[in-house]
PDB file of N, CA and C in Angstrom:
ATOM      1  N   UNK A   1     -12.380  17.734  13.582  1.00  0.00           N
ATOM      2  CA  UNK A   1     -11.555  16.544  13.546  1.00  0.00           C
ATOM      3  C   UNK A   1     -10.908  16.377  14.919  1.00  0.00           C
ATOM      4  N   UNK A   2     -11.238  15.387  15.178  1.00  0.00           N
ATOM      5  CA  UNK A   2     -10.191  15.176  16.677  1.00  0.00           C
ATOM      6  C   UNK A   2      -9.043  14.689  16.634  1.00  0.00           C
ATOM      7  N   UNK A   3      -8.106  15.030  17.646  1.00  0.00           N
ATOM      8  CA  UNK A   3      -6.812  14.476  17.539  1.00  0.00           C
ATOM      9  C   UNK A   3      -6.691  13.129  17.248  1.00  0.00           C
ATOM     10  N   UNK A   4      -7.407  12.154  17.602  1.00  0.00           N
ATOM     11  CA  UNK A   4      -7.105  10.791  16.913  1.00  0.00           C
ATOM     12  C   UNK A   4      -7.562  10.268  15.618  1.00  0.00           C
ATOM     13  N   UNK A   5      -8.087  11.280  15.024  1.00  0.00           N
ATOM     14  CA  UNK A   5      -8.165  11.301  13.659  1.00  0.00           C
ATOM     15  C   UNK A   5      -7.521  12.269  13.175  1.00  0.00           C
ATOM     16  N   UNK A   6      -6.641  13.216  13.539  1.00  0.00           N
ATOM     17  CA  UNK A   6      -5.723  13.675  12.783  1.00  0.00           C
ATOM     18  C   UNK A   6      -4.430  13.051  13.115  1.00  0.00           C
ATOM     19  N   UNK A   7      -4.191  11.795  13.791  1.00  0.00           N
ATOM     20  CA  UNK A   7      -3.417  11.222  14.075  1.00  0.00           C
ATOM     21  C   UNK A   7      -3.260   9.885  12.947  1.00  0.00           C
ATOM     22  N   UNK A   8      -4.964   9.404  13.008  1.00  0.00           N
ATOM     23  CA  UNK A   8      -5.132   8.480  11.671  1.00  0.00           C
ATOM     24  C   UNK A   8      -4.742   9.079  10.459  1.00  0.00           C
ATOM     25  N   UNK A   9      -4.736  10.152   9.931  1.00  0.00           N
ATOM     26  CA  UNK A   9      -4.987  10.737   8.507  1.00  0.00           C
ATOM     27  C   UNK A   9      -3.145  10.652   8.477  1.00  0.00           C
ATOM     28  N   UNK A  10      -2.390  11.223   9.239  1.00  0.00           N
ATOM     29  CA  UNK A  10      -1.207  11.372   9.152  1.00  0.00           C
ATOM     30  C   UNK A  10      -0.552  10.011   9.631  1.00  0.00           C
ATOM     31  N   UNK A  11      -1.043   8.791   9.908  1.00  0.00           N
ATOM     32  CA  UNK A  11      -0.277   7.917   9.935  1.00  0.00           C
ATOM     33  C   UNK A  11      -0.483   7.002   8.742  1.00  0.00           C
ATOM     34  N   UNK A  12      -1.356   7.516   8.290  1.00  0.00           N
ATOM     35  CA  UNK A  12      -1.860   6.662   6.707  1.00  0.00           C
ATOM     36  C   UNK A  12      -1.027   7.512   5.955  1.00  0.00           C
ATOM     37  N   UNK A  13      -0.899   8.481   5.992  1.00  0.00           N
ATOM     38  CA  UNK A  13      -0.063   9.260   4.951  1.00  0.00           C
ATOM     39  C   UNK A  13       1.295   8.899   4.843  1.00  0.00           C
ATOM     40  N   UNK A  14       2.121   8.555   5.934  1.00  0.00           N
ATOM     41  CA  UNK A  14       3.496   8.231   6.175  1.00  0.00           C
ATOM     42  C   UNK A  14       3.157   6.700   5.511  1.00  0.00           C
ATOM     43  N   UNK A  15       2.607   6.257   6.173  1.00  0.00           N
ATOM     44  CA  UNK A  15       2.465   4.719   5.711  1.00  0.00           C
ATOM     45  C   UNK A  15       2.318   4.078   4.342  1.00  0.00           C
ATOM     46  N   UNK A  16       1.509   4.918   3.414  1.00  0.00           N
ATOM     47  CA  UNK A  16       0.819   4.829   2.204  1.00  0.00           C
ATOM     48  C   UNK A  16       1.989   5.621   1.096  1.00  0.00           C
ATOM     49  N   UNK A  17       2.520   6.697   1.649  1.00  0.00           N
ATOM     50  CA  UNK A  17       3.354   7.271   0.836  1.00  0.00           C
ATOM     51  C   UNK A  17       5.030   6.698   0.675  1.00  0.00           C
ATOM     52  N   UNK A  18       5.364   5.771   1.978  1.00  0.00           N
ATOM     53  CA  UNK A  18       6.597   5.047   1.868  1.00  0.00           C
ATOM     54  C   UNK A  18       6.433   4.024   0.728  1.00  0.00           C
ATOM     55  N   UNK A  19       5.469   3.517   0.280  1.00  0.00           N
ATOM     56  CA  UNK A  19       5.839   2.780  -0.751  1.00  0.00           C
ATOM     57  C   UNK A  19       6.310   3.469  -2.159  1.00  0.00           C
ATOM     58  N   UNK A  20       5.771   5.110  -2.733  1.00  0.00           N
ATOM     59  CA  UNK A  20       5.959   5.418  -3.446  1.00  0.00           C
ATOM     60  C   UNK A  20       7.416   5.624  -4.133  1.00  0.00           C
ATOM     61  N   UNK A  21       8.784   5.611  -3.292  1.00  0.00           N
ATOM     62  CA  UNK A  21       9.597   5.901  -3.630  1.00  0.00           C
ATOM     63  C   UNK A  21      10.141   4.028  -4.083  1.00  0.00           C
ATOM     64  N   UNK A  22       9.461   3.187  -3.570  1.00  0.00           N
ATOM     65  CA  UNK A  22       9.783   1.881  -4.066  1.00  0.00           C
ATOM     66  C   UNK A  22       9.001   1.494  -5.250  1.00  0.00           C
ATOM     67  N   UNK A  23       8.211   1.649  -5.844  1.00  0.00           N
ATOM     68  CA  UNK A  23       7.308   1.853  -7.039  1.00  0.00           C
ATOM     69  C   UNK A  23       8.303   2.540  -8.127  1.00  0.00           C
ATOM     70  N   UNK A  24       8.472   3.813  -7.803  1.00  0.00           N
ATOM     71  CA  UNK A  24       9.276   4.219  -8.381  1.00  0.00           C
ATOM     72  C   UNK A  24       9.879   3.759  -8.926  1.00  0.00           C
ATOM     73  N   UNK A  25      11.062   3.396  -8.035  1.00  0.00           N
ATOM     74  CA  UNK A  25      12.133   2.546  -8.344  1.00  0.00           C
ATOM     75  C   UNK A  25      12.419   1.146  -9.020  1.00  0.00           C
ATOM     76  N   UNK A  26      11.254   0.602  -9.019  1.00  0.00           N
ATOM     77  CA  UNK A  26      10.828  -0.929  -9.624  1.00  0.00           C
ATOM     78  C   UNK A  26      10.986  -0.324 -11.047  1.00  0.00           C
ATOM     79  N   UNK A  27       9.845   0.675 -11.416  1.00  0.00           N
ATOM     80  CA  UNK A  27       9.545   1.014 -13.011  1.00  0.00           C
ATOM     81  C   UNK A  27      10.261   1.582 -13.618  1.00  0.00           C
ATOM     82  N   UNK A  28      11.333   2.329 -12.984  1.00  0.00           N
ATOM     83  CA  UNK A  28      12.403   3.052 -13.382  1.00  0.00           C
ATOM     84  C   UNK A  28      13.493   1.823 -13.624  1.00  0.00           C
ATOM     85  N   UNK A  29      13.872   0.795 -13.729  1.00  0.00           N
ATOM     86  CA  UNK A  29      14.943  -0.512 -13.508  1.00  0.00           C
ATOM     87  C   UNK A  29      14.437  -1.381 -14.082  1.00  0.00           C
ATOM     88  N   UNK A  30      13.155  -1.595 -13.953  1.00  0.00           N
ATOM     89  CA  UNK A  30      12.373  -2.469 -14.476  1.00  0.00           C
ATOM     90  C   UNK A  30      12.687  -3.769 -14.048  1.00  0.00           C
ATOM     91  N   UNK A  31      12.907  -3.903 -12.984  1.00  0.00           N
ATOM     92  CA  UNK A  31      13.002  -5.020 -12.262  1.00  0.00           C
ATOM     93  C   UNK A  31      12.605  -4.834 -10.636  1.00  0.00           C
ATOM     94  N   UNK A  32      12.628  -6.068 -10.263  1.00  0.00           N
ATOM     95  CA  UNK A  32      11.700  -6.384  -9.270  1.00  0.00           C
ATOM     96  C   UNK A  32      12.404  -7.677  -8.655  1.00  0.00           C
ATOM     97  N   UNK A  33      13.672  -8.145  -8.580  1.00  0.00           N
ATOM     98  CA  UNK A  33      14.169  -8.879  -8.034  1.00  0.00           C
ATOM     99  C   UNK A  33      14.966  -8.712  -6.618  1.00  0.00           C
ATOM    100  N   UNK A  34      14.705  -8.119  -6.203  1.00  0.00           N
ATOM    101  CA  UNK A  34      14.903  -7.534  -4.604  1.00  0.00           C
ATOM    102  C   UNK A  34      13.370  -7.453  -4.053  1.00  0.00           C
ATOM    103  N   UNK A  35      12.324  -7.687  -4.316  1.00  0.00           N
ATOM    104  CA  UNK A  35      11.238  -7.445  -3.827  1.00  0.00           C
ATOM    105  C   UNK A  35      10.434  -8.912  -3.891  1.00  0.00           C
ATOM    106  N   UNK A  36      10.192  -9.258  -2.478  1.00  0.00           N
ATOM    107  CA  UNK A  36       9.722 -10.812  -1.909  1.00  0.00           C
ATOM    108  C   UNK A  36       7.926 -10.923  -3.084  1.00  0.00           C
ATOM    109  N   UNK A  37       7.900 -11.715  -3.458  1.00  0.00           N
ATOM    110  CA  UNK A  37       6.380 -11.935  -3.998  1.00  0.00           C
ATOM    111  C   UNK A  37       5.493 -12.205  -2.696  1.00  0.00           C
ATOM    112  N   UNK A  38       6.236 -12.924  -1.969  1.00  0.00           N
ATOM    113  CA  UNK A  38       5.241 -13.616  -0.674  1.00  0.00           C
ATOM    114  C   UNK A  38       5.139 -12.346   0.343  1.00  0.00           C
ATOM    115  N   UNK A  39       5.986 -11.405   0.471  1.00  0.00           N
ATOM    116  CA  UNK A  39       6.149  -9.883   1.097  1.00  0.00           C
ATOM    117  C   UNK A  39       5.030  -9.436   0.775  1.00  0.00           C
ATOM    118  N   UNK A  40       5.029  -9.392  -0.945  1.00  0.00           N
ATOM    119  CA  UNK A  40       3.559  -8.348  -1.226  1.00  0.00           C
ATOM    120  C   UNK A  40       2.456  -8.798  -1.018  1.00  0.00           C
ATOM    121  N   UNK A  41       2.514 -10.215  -1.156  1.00  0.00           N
ATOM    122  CA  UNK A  41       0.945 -10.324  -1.518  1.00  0.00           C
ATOM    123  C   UNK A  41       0.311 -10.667  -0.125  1.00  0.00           C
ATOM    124  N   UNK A  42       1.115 -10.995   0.627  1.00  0.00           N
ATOM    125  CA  UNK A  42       0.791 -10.824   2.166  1.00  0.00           C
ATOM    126  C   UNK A  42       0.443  -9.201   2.461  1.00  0.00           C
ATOM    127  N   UNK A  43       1.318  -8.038   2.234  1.00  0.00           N
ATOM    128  CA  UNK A  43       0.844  -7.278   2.386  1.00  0.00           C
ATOM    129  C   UNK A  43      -0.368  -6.863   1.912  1.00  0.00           C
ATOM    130  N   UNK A  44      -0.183  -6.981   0.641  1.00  0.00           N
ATOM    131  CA  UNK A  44      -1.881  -6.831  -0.378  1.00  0.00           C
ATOM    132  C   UNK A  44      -3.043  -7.102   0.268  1.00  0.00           C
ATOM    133  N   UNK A  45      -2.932  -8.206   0.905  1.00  0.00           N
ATOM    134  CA  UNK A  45      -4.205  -8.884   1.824  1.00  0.00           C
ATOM    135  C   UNK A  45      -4.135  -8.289   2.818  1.00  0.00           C
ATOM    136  N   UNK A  46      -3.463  -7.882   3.388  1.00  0.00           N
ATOM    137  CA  UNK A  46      -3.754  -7.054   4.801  1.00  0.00           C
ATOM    138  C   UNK A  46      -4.462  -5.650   4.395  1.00  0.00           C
ATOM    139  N   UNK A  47      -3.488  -5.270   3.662  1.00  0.00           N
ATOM    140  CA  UNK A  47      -4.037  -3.760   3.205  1.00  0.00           C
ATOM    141  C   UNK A  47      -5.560  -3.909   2.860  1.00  0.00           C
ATOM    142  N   UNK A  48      -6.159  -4.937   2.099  1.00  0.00           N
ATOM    143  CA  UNK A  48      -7.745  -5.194   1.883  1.00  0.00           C
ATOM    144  C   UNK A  48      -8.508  -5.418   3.089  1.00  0.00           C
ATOM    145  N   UNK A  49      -7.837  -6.416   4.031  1.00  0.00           N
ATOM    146  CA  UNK A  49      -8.801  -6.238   5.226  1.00  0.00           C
ATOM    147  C   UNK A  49      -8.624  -5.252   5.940  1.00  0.00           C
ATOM    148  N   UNK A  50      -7.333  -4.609   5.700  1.00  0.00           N
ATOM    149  CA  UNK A  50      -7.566  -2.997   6.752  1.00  0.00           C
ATOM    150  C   UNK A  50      -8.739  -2.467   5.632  1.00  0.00           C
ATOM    151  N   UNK A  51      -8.792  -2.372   4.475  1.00  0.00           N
ATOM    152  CA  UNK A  51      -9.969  -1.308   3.939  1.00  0.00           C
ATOM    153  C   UNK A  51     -11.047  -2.047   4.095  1.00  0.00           C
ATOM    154  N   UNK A  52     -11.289  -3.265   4.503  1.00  0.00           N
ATOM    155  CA  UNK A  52     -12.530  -3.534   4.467  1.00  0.00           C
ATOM    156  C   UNK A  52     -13.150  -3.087   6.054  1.00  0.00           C
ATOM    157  N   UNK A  53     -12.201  -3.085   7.115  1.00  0.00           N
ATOM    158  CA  UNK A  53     -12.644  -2.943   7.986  1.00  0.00           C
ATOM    159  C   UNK A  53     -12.859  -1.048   8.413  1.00  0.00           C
ATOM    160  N   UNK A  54     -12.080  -0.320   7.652  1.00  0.00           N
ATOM    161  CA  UNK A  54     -12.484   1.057   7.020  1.00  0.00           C
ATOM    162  C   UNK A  54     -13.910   1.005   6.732  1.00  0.00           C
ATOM    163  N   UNK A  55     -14.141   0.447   5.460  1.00  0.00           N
ATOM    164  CA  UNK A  55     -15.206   0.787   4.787  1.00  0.00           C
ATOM    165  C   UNK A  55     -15.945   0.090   6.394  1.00  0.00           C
ATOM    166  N   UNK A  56     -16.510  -0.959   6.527  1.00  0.00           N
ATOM    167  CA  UNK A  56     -17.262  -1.282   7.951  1.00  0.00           C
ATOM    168  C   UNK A  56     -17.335  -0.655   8.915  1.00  0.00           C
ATOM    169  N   UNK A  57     -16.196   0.328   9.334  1.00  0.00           N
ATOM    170  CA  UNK A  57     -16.287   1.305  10.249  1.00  0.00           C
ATOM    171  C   UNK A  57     -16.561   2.972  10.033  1.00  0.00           C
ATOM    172  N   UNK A  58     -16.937   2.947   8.792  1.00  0.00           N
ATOM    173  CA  UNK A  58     -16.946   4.017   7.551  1.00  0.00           C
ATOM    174  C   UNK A  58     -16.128   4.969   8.111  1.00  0.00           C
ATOM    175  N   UNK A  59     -14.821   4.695   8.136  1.00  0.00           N
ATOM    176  CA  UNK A  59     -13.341   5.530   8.326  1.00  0.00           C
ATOM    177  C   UNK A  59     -12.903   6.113   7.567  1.00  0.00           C
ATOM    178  N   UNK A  60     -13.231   7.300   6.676  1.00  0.00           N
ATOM    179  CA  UNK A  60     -12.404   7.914   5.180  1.00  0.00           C
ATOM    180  C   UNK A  60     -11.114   7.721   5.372  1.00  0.00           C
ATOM    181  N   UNK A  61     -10.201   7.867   7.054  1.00  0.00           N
ATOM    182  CA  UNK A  61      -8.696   7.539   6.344  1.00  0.00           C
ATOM    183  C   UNK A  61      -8.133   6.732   6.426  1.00  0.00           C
ATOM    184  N   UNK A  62      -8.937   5.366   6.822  1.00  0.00           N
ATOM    185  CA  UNK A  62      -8.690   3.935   6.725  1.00  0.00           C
ATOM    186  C   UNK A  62      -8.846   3.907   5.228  1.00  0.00           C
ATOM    187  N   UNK A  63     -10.464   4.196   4.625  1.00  0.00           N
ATOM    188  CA  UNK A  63     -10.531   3.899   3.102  1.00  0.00           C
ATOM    189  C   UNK A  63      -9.536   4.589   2.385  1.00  0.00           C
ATOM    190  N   UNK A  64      -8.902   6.054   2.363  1.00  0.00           N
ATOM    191  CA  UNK A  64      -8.881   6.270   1.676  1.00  0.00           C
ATOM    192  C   UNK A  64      -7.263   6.277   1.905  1.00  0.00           C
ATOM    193  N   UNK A  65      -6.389   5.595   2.784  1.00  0.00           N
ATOM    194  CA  UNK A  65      -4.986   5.461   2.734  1.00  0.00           C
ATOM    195  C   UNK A  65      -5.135   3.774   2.523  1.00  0.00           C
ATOM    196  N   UNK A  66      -5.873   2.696   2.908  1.00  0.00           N
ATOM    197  CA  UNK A  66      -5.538   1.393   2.337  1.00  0.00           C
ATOM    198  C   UNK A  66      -5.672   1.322   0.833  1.00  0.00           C
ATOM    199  N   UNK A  67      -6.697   2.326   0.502  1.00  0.00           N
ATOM    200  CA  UNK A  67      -6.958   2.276  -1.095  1.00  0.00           C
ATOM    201  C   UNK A  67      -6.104   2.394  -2.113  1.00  0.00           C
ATOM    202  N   UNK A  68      -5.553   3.532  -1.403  1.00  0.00           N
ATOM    203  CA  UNK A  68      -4.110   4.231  -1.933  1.00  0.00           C
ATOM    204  C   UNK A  68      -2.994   3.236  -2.229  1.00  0.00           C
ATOM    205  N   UNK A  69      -2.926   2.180  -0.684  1.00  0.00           N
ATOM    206  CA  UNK A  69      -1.644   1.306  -0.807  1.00  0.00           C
ATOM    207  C   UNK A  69      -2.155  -0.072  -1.367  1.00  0.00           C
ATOM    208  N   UNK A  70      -3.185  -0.403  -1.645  1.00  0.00           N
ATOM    209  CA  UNK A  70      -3.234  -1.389  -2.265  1.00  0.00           C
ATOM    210  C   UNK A  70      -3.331  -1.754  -3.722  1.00  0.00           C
ATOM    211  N   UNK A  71      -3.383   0.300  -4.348  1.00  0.00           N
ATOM    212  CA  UNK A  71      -2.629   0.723  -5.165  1.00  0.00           C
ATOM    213  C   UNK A  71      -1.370   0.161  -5.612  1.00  0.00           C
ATOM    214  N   UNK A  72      -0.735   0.911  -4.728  1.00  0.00           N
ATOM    215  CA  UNK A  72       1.029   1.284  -4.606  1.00  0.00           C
ATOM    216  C   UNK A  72       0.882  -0.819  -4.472  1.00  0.00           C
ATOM    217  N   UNK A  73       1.060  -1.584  -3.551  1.00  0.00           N
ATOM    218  CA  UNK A  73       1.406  -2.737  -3.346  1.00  0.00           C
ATOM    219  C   UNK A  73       0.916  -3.932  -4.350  1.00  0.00           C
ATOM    220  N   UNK A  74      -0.136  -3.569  -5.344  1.00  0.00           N
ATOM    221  CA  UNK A  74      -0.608  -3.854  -6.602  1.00  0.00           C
ATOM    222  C   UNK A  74       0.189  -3.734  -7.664  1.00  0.00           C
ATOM    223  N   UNK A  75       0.597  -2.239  -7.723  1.00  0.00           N
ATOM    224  CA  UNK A  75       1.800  -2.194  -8.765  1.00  0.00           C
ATOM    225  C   UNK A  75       3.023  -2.816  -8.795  1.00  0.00           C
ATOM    226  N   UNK A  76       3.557  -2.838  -7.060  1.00  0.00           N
ATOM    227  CA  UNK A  76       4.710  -3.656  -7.011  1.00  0.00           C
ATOM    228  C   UNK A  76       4.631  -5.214  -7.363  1.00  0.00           C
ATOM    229  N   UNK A  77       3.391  -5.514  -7.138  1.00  0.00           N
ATOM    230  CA  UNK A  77       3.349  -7.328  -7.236  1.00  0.00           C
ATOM    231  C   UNK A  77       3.367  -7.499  -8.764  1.00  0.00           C
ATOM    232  N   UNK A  78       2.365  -6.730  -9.196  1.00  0.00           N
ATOM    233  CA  UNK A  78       2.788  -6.656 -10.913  1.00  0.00           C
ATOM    234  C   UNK A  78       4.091  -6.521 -11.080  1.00  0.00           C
ATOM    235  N   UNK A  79       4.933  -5.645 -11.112  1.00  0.00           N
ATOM    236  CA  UNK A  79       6.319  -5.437 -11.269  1.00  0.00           C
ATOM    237  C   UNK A  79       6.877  -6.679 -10.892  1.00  0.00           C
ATOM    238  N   UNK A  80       6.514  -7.636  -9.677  1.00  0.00           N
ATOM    239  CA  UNK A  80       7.147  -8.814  -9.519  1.00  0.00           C
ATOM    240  C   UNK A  80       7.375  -9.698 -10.575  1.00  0.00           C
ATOM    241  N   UNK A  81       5.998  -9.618 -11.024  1.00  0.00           N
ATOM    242  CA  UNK A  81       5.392 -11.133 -11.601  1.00  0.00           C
ATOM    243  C   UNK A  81       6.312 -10.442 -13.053  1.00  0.00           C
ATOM    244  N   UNK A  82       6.245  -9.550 -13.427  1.00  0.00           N
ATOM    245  CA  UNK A  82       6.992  -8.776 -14.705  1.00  0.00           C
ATOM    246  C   UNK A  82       7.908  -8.712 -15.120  1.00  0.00           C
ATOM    247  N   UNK A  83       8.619  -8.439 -14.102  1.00  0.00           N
ATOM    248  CA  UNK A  83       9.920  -7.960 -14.020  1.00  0.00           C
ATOM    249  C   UNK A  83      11.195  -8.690 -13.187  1.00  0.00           C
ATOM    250  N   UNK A  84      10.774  -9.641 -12.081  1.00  0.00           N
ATOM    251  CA  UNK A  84      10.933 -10.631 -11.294  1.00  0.00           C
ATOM    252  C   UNK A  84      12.258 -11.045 -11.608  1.00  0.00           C
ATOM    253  N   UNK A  85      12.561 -11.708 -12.867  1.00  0.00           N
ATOM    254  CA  UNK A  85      12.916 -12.522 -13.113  1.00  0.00           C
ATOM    255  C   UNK A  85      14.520 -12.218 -13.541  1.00  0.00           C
TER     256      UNK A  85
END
């Protein structure tokens, strides 16, 4: 592994894992009114073209940290649309 891929793996990790403590926190409250709809789903779409351009560059820690957050940023938009209100 070269340093700029152990640089990728660990910046997907920081990146991908900051949402978890906000996930959390949505399902635990069950609300979702501090959290922008237009925030996520903008993010959502980015996070897909970063994995698409992963998968195109066949990057495992592009695929396998956008995968992760489009996870995590999936659940939150659900929680929006859910709990939102």
């Amino acid at each position: 592994m070269s340093g700029t891929e152990a640089f990728g793996w660990i910046a997907g990790a920081f990146t991908t894992f900051s949402f978890i403590p906000q996930v959390i926190r949505v399902i635990r409250l069950r609300s979702a009114r501090e959290i922008s709809f237009l925030f996520s789903l903008t993010l959502l779409i980015g996070i897909f073209l970063w994995l698409g351009y992963g998968i195109a560059k066949e990057s495992i820690p592009l695929i396998l940290w956008n995968g992760m957050g489009a996870v995590s940023v999936g659940i939150l938009l659900y929680a929006k649309i859910r709990y939102g209100k």
